[in-house]
C-alpha atoms as a PDB file:
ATOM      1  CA  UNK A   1       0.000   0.000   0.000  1.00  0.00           C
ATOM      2  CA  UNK A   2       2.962   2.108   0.933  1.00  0.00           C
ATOM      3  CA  UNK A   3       4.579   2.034  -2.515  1.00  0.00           C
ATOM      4  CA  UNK A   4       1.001   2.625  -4.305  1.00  0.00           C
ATOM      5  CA  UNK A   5       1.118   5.710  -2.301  1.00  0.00           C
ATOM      6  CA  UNK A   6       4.512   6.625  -2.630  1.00  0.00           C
ATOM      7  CA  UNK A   7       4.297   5.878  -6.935  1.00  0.00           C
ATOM      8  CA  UNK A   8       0.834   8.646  -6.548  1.00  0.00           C
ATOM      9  CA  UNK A   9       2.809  11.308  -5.911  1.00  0.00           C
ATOM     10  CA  UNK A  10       4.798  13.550  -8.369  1.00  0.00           C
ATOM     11  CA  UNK A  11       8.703  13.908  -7.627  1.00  0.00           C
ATOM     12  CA  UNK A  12       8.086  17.112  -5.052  1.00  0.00           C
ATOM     13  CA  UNK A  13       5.750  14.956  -2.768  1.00  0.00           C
ATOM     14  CA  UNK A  14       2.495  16.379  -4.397  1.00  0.00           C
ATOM     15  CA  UNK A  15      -0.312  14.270  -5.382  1.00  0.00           C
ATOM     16  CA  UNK A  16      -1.451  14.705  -8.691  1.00  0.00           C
ATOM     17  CA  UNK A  17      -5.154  14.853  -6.931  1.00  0.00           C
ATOM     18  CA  UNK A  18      -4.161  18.291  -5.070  1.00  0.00           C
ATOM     19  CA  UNK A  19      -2.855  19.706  -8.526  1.00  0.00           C
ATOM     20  CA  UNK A  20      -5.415  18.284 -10.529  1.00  0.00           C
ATOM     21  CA  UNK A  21      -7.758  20.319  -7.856  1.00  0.00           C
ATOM     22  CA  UNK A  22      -5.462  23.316  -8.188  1.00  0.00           C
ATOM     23  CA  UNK A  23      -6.180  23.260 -11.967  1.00  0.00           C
ATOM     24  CA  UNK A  24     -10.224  23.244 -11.942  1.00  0.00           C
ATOM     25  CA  UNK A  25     -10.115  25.747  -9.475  1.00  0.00           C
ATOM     26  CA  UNK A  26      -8.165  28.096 -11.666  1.00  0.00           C
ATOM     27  CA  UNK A  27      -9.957  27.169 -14.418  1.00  0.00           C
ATOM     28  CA  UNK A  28     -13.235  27.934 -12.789  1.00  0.00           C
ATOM     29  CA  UNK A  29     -11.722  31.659 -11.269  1.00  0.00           C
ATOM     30  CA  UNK A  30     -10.738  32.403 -15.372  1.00  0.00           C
ATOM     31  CA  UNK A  31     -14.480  31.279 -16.422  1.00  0.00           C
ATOM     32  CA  UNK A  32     -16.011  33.424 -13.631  1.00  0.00           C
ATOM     33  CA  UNK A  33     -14.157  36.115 -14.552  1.00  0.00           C
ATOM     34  CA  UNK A  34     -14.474  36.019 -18.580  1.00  0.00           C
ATOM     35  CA  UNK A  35     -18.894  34.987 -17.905  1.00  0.00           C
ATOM     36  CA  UNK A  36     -19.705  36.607 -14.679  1.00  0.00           C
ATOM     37  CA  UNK A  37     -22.809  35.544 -13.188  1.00  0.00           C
ATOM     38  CA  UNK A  38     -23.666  33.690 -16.819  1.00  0.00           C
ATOM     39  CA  UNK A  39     -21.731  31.187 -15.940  1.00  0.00           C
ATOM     40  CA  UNK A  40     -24.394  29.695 -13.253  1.00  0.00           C
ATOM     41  CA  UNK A  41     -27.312  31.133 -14.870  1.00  0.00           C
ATOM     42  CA  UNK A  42     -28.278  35.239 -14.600  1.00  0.00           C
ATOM     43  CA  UNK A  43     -30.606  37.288 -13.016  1.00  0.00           C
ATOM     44  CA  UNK A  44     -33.301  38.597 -15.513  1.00  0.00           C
ATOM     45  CA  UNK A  45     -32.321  42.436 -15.813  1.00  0.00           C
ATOM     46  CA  UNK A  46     -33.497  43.424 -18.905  1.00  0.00           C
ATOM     47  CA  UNK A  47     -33.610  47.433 -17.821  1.00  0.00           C
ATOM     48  CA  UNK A  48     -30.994  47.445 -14.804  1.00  0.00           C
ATOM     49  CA  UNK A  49     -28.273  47.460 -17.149  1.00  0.00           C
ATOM     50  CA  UNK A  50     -29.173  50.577 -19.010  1.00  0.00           C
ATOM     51  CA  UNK A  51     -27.910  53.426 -18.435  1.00  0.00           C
ATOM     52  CA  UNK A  52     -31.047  55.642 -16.644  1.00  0.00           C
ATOM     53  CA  UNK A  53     -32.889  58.513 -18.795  1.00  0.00           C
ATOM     54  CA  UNK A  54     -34.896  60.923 -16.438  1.00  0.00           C
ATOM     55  CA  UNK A  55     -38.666  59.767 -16.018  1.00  0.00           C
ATOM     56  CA  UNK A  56     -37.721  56.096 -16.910  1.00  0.00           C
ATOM     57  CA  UNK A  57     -37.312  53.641 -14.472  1.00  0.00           C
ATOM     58  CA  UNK A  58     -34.632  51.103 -15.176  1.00  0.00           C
ATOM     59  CA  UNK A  59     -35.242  48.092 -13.205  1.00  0.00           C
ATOM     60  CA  UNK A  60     -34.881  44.213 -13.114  1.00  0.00           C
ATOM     61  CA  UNK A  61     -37.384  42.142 -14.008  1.00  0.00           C
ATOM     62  CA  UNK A  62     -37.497  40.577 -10.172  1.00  0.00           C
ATOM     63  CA  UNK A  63     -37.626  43.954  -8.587  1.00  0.00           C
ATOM     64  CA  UNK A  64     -40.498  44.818 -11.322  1.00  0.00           C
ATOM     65  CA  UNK A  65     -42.517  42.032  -9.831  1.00  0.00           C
ATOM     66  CA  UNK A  66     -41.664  42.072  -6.420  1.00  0.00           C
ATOM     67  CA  UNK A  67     -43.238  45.706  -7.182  1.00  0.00           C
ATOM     68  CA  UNK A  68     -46.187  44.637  -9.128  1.00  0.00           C
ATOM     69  CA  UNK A  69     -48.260  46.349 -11.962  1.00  0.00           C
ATOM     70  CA  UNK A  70     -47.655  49.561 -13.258  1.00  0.00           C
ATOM     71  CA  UNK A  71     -50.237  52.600 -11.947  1.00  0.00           C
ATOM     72  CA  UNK A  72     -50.931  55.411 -13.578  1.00  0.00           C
ATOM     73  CA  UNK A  73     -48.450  58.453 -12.185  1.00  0.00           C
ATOM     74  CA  UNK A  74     -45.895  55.424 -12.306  1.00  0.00           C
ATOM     75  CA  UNK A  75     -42.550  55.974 -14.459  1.00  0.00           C
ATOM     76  CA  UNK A  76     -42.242  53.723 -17.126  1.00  0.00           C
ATOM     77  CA  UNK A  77     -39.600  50.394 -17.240  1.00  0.00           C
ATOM     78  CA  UNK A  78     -37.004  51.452 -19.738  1.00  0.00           C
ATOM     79  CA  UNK A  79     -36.347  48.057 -21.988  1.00  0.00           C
ATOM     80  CA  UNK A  80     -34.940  47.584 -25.199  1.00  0.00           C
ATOM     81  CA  UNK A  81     -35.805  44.756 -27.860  1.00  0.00           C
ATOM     82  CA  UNK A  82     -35.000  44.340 -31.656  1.00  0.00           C
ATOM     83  CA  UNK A  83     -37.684  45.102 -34.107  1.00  0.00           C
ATOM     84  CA  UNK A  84     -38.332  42.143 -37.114  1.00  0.00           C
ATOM     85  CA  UNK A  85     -35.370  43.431 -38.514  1.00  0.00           C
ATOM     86  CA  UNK A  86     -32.724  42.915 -35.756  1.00  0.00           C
ATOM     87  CA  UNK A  87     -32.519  46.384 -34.793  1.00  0.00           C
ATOM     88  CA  UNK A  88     -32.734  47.719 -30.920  1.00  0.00           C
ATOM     89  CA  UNK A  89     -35.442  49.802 -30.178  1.00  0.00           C
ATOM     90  CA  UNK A  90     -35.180  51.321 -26.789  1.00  0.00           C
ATOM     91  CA  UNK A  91     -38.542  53.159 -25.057  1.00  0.00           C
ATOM     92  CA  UNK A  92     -36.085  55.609 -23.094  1.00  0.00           C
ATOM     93  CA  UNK A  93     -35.586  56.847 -26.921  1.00  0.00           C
ATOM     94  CA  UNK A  94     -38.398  58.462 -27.214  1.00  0.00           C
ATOM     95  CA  UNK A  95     -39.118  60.517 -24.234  1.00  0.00           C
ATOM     96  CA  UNK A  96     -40.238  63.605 -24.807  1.00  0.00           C
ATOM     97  CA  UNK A  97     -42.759  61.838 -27.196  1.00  0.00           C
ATOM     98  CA  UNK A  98     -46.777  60.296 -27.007  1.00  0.00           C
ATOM     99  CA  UNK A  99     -46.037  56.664 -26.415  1.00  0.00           C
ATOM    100  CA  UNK A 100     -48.452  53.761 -26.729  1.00  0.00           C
ATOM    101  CA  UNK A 101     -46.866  50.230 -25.609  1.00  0.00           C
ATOM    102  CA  UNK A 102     -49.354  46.973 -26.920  1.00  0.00           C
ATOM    103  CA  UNK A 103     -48.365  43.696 -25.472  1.00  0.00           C
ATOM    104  CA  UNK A 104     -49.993  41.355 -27.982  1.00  0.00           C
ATOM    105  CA  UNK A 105     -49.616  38.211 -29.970  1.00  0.00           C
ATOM    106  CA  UNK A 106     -50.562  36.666 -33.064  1.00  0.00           C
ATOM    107  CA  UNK A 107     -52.913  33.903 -31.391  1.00  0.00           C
ATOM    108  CA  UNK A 108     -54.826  36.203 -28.957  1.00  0.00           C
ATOM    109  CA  UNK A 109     -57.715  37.160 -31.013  1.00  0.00           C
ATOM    110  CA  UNK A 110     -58.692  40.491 -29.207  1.00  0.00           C
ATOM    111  CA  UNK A 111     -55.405  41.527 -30.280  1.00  0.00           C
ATOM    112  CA  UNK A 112     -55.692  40.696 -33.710  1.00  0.00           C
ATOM    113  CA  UNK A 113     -58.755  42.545 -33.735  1.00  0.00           C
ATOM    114  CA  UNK A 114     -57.389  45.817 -32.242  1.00  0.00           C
ATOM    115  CA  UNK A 115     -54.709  46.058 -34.568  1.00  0.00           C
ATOM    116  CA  UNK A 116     -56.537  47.747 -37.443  1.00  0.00           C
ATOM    117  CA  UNK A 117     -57.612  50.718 -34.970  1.00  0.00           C
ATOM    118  CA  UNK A 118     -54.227  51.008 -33.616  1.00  0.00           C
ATOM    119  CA  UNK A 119     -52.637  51.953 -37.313  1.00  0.00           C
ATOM    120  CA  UNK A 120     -55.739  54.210 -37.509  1.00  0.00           C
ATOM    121  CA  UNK A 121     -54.384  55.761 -34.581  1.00  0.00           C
ATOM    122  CA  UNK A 122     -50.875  56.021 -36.132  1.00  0.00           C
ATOM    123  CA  UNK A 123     -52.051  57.112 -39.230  1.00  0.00           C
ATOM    124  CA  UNK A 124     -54.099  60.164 -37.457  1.00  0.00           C
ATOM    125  CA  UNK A 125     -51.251  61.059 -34.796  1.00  0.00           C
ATOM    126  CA  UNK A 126     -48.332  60.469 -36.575  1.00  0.00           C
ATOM    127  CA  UNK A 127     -47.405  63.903 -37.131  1.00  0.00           C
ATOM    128  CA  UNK A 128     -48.016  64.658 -33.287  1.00  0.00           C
ATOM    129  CA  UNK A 129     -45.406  62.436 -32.778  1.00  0.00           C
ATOM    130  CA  UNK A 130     -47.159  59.313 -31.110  1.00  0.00           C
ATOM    131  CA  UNK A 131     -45.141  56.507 -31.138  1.00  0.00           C
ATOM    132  CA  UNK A 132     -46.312  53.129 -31.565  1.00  0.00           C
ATOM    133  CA  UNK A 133     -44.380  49.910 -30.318  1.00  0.00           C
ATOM    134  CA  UNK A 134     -46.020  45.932 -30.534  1.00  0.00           C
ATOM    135  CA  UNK A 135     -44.354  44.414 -27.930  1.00  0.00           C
ATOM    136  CA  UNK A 136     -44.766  40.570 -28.892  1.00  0.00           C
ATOM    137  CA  UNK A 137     -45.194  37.848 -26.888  1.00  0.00           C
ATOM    138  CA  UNK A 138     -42.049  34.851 -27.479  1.00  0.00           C
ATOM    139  CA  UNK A 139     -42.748  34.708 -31.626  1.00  0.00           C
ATOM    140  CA  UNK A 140     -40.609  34.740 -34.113  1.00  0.00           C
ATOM    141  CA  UNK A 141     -39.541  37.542 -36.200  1.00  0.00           C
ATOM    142  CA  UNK A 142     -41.224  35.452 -39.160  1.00  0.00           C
ATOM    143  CA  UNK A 143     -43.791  34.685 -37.474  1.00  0.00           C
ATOM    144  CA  UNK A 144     -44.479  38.740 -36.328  1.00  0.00           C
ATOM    145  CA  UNK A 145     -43.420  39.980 -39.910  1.00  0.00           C
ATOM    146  CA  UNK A 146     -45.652  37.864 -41.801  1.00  0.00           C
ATOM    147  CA  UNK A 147     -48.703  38.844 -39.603  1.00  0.00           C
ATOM    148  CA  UNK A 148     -48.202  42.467 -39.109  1.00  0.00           C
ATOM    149  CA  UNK A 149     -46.781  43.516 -42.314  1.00  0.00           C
ATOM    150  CA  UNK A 150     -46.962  40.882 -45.100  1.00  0.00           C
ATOM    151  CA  UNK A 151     -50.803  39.933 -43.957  1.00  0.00           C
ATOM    152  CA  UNK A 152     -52.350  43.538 -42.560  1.00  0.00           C
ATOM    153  CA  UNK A 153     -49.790  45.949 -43.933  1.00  0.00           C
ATOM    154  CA  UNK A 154     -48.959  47.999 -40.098  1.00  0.00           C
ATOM    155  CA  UNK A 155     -46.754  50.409 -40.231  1.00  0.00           C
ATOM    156  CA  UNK A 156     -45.946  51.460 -36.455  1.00  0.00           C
ATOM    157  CA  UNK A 157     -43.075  48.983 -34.403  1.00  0.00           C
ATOM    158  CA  UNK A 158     -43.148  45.189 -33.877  1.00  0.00           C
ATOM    159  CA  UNK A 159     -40.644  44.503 -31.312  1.00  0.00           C
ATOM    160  CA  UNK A 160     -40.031  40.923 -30.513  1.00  0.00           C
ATOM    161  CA  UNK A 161     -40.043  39.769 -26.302  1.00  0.00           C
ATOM    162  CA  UNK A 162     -38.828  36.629 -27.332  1.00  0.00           C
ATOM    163  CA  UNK A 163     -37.992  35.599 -23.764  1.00  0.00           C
ATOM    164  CA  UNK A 164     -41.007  37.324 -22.327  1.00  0.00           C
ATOM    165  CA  UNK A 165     -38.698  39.918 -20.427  1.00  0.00           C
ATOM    166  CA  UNK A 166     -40.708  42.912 -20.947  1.00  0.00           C
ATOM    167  CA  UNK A 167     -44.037  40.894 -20.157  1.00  0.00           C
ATOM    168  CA  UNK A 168     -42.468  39.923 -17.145  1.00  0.00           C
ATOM    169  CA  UNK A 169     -41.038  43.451 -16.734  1.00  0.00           C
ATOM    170  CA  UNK A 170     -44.765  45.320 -16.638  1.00  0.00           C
ATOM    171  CA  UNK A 171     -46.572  42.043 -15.012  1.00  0.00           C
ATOM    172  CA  UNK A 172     -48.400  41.221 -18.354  1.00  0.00           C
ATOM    173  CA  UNK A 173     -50.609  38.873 -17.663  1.00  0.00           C
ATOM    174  CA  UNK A 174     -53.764  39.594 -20.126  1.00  0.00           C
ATOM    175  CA  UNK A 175     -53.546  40.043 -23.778  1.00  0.00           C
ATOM    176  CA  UNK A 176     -53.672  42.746 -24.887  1.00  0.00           C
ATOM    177  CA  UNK A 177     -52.682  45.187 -22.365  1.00  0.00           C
ATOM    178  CA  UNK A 178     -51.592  48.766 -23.999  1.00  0.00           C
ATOM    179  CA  UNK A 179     -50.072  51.752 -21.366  1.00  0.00           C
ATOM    180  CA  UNK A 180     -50.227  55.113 -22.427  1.00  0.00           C
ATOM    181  CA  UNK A 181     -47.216  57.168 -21.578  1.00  0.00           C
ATOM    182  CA  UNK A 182     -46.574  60.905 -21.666  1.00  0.00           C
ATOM    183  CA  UNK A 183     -43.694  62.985 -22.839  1.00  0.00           C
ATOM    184  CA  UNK A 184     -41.832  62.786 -19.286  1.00  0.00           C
ATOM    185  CA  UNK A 185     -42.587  59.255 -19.195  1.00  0.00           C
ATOM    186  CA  UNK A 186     -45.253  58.874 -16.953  1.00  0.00           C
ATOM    187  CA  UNK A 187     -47.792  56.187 -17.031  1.00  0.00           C
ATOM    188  CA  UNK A 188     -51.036  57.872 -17.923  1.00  0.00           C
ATOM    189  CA  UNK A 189     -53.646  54.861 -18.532  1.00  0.00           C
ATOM    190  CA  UNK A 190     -52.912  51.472 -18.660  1.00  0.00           C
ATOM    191  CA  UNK A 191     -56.382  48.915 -20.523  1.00  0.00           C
ATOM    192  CA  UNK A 192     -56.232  45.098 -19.962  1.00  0.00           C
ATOM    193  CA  UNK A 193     -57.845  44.034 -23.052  1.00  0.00           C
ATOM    194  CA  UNK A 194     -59.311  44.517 -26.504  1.00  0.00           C
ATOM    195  CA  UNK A 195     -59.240  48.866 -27.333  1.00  0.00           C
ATOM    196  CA  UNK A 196     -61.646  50.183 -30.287  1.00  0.00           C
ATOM    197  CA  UNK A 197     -60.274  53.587 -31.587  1.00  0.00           C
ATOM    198  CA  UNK A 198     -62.686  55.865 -29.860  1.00  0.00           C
ATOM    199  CA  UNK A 199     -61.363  54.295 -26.987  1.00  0.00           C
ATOM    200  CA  UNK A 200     -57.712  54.783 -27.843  1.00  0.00           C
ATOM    201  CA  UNK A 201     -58.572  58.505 -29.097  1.00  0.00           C
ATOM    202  CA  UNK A 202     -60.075  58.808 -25.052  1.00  0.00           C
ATOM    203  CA  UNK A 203     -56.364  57.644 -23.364  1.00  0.00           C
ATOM    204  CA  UNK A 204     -54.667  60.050 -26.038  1.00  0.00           C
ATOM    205  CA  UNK A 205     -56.254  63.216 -24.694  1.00  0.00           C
ATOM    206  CA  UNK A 206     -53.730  63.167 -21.892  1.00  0.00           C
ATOM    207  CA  UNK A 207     -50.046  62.689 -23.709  1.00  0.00           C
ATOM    208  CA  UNK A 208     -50.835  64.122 -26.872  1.00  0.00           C
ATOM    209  CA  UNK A 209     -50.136  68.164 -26.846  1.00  0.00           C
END
């Protein structure tokens, strides 16, 4: 047993088990500092990592529901999420602007419905400046593109939550839910479910100048 013990170790008395240990723990120091917390999984923080823009909160998505639903007076979450054509579209980007934010998706038929009154809404307020972004519900860009352009022909923003961030980030839980927010981006009205345009023309009054 001695000499099985004695053959184990290396010629400076070392078992090859201590440096073998030595090894994965360096390795593992490297990882953690090349990945950070990726390494073992992150945090959801879509908005904590941005840098902050006055009026807009940015939060993590656990903090946003440990907080619950928006309110109206409430600052909006700051996010960002590509559009169908792989380019970021931050909400911080348009303060100072009439924003309407629709959580939808392509098989919740209220939303479907809506959609026709919401480019009506565009259409009319475009030149006020009202901004428009489709925040969609884990579908992909194909999926979005062919419905709300190739199929109905919208011309206001499709942005894809393909990991359900942003839901998670406002405590969408109904579909559609749209929140109306004003130039210093304040939550003005926030509707859980299906919006006709007399409606939407109603929740306007108060971020359009």
């Amino acid at each position: 047993m001695s000499q099985e013990i004695q053959g184990a170790r290396s010629g400076n008395g070392r078992s090859p088990f201590i440096i073998l240990g030595g090894v994965i723990l360096i390795g593992l120091a490297l990882a953690l500092i090349i990945f950070g917390g990726d390494l073992f999984g992150r945090e959801q923080t879509n908005a904590s990592n941005l840098p902050q823009v006055p009026g807009f909160d940015a939060v993590s998505v656990s903090d946003a529901q440990a907080a619950g639903p928006l309110q109206v007076g409430d600052s909006a979450r700051d996010f960002t999420l590509n559009d169908v054509d792989g380019n970021p579209v931050r909400l911080s980007d348009f303060a100072g602007q009439p924003i309407l934010v629709n959580f939808w998706a392509t098989w919740c038929a209220p939303c479907r419905i809506e959609m026709p009154d919401l480019q009506a809404t565009f259409e009319a307020h475009q030149a006020d400046g009202l901004v428009i972004l489709a925040v969609n519900r884990e579908e992909s860009a194909e999926t979005v593109r062919s419905f709300f352009i190739d199929e109905l022909g919208l011309t206001f923003t499709p942005l894809l939550d393909v990991e359900a961030e942003v839901a998670q980030l406002y405590n969408v839980a109904n579909y559609p839910t749209s929140l109306f927010i004003d130039e210093t981006g304040t939550v003005t009205a926030v509707h859980r479910g299906l919006m006709v345009q007399e409606q939407i023309e109603g929740y306007l009054t108060d971020i359009l100048n």
